[in-house]
C-alpha atoms as a PDB file:
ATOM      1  CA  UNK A   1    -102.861  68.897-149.774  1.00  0.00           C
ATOM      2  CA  UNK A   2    -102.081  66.926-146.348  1.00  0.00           C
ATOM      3  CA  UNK A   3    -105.989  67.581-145.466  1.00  0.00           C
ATOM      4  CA  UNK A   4    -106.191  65.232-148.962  1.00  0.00           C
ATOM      5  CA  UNK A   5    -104.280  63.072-148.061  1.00  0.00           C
ATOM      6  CA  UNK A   6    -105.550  62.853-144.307  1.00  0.00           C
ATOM      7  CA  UNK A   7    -109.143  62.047-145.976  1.00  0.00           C
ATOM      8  CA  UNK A   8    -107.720  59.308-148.450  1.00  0.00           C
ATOM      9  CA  UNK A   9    -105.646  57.620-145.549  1.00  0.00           C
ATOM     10  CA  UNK A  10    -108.858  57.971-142.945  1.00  0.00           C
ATOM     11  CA  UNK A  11    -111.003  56.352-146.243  1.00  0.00           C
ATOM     12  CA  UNK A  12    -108.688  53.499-146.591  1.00  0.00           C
ATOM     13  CA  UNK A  13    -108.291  52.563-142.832  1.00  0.00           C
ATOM     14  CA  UNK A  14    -112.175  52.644-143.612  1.00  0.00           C
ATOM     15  CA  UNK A  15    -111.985  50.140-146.203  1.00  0.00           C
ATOM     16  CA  UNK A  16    -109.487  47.884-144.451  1.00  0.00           C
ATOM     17  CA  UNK A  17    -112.031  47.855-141.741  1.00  0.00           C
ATOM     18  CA  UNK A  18    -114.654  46.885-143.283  1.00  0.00           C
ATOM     19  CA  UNK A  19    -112.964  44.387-145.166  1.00  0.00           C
ATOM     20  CA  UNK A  20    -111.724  42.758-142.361  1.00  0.00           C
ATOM     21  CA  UNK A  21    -115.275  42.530-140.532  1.00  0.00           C
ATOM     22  CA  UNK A  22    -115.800  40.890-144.061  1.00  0.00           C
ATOM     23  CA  UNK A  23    -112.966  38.680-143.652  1.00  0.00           C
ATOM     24  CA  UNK A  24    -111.817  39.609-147.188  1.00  0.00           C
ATOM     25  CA  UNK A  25    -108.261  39.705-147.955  1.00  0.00           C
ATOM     26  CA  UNK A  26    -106.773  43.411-149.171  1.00  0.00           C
ATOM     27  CA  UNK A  27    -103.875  44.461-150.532  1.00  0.00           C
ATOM     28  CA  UNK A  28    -101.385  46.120-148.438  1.00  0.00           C
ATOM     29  CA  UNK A  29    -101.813  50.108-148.717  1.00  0.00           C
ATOM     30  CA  UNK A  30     -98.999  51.911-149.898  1.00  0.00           C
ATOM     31  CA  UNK A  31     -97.338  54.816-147.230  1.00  0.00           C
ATOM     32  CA  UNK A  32     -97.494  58.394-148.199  1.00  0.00           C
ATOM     33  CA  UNK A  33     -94.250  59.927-147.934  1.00  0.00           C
ATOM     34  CA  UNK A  34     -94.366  62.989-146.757  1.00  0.00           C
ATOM     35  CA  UNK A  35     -93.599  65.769-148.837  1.00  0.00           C
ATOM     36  CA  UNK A  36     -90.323  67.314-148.872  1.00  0.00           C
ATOM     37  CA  UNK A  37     -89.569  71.250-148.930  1.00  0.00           C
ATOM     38  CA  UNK A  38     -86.920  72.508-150.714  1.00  0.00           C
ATOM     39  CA  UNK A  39     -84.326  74.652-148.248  1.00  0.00           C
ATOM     40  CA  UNK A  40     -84.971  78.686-149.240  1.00  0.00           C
ATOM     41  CA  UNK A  41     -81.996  80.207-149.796  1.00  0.00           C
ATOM     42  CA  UNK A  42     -81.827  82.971-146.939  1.00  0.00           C
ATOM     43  CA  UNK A  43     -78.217  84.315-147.904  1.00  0.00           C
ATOM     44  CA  UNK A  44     -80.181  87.883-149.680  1.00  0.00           C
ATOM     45  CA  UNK A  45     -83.041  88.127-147.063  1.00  0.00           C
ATOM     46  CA  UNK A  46     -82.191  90.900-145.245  1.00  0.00           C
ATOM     47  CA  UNK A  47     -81.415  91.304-141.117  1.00  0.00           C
ATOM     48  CA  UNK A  48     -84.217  93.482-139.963  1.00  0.00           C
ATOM     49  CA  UNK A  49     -85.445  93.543-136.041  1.00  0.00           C
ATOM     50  CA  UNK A  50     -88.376  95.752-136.161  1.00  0.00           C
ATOM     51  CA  UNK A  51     -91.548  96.221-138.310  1.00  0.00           C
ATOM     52  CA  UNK A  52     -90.806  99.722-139.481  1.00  0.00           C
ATOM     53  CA  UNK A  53     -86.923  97.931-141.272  1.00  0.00           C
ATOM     54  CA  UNK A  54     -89.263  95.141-142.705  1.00  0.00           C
ATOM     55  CA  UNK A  55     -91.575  97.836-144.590  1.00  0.00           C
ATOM     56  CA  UNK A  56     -89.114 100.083-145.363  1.00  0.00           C
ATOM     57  CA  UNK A  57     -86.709  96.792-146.593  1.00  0.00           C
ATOM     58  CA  UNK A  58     -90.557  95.648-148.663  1.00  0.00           C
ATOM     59  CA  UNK A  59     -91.151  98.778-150.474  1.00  0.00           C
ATOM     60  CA  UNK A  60     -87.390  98.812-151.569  1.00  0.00           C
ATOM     61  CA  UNK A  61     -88.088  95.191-153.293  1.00  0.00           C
ATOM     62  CA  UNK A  62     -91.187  96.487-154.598  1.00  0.00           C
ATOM     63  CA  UNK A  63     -89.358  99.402-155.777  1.00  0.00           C
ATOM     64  CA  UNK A  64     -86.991  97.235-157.515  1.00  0.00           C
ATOM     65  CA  UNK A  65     -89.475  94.680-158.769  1.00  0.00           C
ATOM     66  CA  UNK A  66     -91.441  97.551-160.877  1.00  0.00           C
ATOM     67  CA  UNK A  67     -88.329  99.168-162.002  1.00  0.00           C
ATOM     68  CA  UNK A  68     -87.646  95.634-163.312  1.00  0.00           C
ATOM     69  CA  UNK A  69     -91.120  95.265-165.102  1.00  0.00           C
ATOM     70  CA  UNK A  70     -90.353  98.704-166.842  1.00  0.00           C
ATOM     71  CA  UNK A  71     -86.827  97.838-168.237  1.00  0.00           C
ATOM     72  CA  UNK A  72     -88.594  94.655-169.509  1.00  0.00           C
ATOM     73  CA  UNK A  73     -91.623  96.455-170.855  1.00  0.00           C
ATOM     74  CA  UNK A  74     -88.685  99.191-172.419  1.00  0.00           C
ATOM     75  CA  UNK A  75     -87.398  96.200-173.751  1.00  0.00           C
ATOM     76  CA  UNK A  76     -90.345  94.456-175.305  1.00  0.00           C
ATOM     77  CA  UNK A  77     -91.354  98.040-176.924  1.00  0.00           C
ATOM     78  CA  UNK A  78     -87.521  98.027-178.249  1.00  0.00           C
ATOM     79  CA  UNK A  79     -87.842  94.747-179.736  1.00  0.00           C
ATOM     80  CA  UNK A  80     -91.023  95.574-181.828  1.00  0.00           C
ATOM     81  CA  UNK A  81     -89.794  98.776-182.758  1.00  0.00           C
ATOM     82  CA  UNK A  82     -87.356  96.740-183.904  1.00  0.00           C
ATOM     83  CA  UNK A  83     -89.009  93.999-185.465  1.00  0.00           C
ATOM     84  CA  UNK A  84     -91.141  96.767-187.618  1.00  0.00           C
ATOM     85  CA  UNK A  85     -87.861  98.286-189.541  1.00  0.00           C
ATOM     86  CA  UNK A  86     -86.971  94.895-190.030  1.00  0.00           C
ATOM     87  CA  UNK A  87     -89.952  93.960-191.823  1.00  0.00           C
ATOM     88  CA  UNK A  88     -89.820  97.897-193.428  1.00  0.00           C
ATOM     89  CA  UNK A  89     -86.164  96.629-194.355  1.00  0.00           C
ATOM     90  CA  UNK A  90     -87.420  93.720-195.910  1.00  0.00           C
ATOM     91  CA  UNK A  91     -90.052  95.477-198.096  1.00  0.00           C
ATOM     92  CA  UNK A  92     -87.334  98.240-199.215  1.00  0.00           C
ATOM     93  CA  UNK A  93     -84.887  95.075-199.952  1.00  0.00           C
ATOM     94  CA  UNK A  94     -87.671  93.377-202.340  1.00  0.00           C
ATOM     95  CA  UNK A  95     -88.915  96.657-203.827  1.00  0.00           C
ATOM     96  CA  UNK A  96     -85.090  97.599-204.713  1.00  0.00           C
ATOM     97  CA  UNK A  97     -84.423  93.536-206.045  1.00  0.00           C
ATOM     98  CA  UNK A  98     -87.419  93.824-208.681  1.00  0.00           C
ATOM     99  CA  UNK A  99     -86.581  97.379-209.750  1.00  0.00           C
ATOM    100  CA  UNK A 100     -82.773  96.022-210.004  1.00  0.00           C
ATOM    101  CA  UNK A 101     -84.828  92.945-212.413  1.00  0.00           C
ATOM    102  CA  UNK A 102     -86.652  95.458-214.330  1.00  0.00           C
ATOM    103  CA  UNK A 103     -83.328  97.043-215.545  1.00  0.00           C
ATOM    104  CA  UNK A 104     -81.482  94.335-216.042  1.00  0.00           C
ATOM    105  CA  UNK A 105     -84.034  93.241-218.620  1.00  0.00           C
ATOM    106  CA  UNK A 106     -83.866  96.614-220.246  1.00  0.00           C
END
C-alpha cells in the first residue's frame, strides 16, 4: 500500500515537473495522509519471556480455537437436525389438518 502510494506521489512530482519545464499551470496535489492503525488491545496477550512459553501459550489458543470450530460445527449439525423435524412437524401438521377436513365432511 505505501509502495502505491510512494509510486503515485514519485509520478505526480513527475508531472509537476514536467509541467513546469512546460510552463503550464497545475492544480495543487492533494497530501496523502498517512494511514492510521488502530491500537491492539494487549490486555489478553499473555506475559511470556522465552520461546518454549510462546509455543506452549500458541498451541493452547490453537487448542481453544478448534474446540471452538467444533462447538460451532455441533451447533450447525443441531440446528439442521433441527430444522428437519420441523419441516417433518410440518408435514404431520398438514397430513393430520386434511384428515381432520375429510371427517368433518363426513
Amino acid at each position: 500500500m505505501t509502495r502505491m502510494l510512494s509510486r503515485m506521489y514519485l509520478l505526480s512530482l513527475l508531472v509537476v515537473a514536467g509541467c513546469a519545464s512546460l510552463n503550464v499551470n497545475v492544480p495543487d496535489i492533494p497530501e496523502i495522509p498517512a494511514q492510521r492503525r488502530e491500537r491492539v488491545d494487549a490486555s489478553n496477550v499473555p506475559d511470556v519471556r522465552t520461546l518454549d512459553q510462546a509455543k506452549i501459550e500458541l498451541n493452547r489458543a490453537y487448542a481453544e480455537i478448534r474446540y471452538q470450530q467444533s462447538k460451532v460445527q455441533n451447533r450447525e449439525q443441531e440446528i439442521e437436525k433441527l430444522k428437519r423435524e420441523r419441516e417433518k412437524q410440518k408435514d404431520e401438521i398438514k397430513r393430520l389438518e386434511k384428515r381432520l377436513e375429510r371427517y368433518e365432511k363426513d
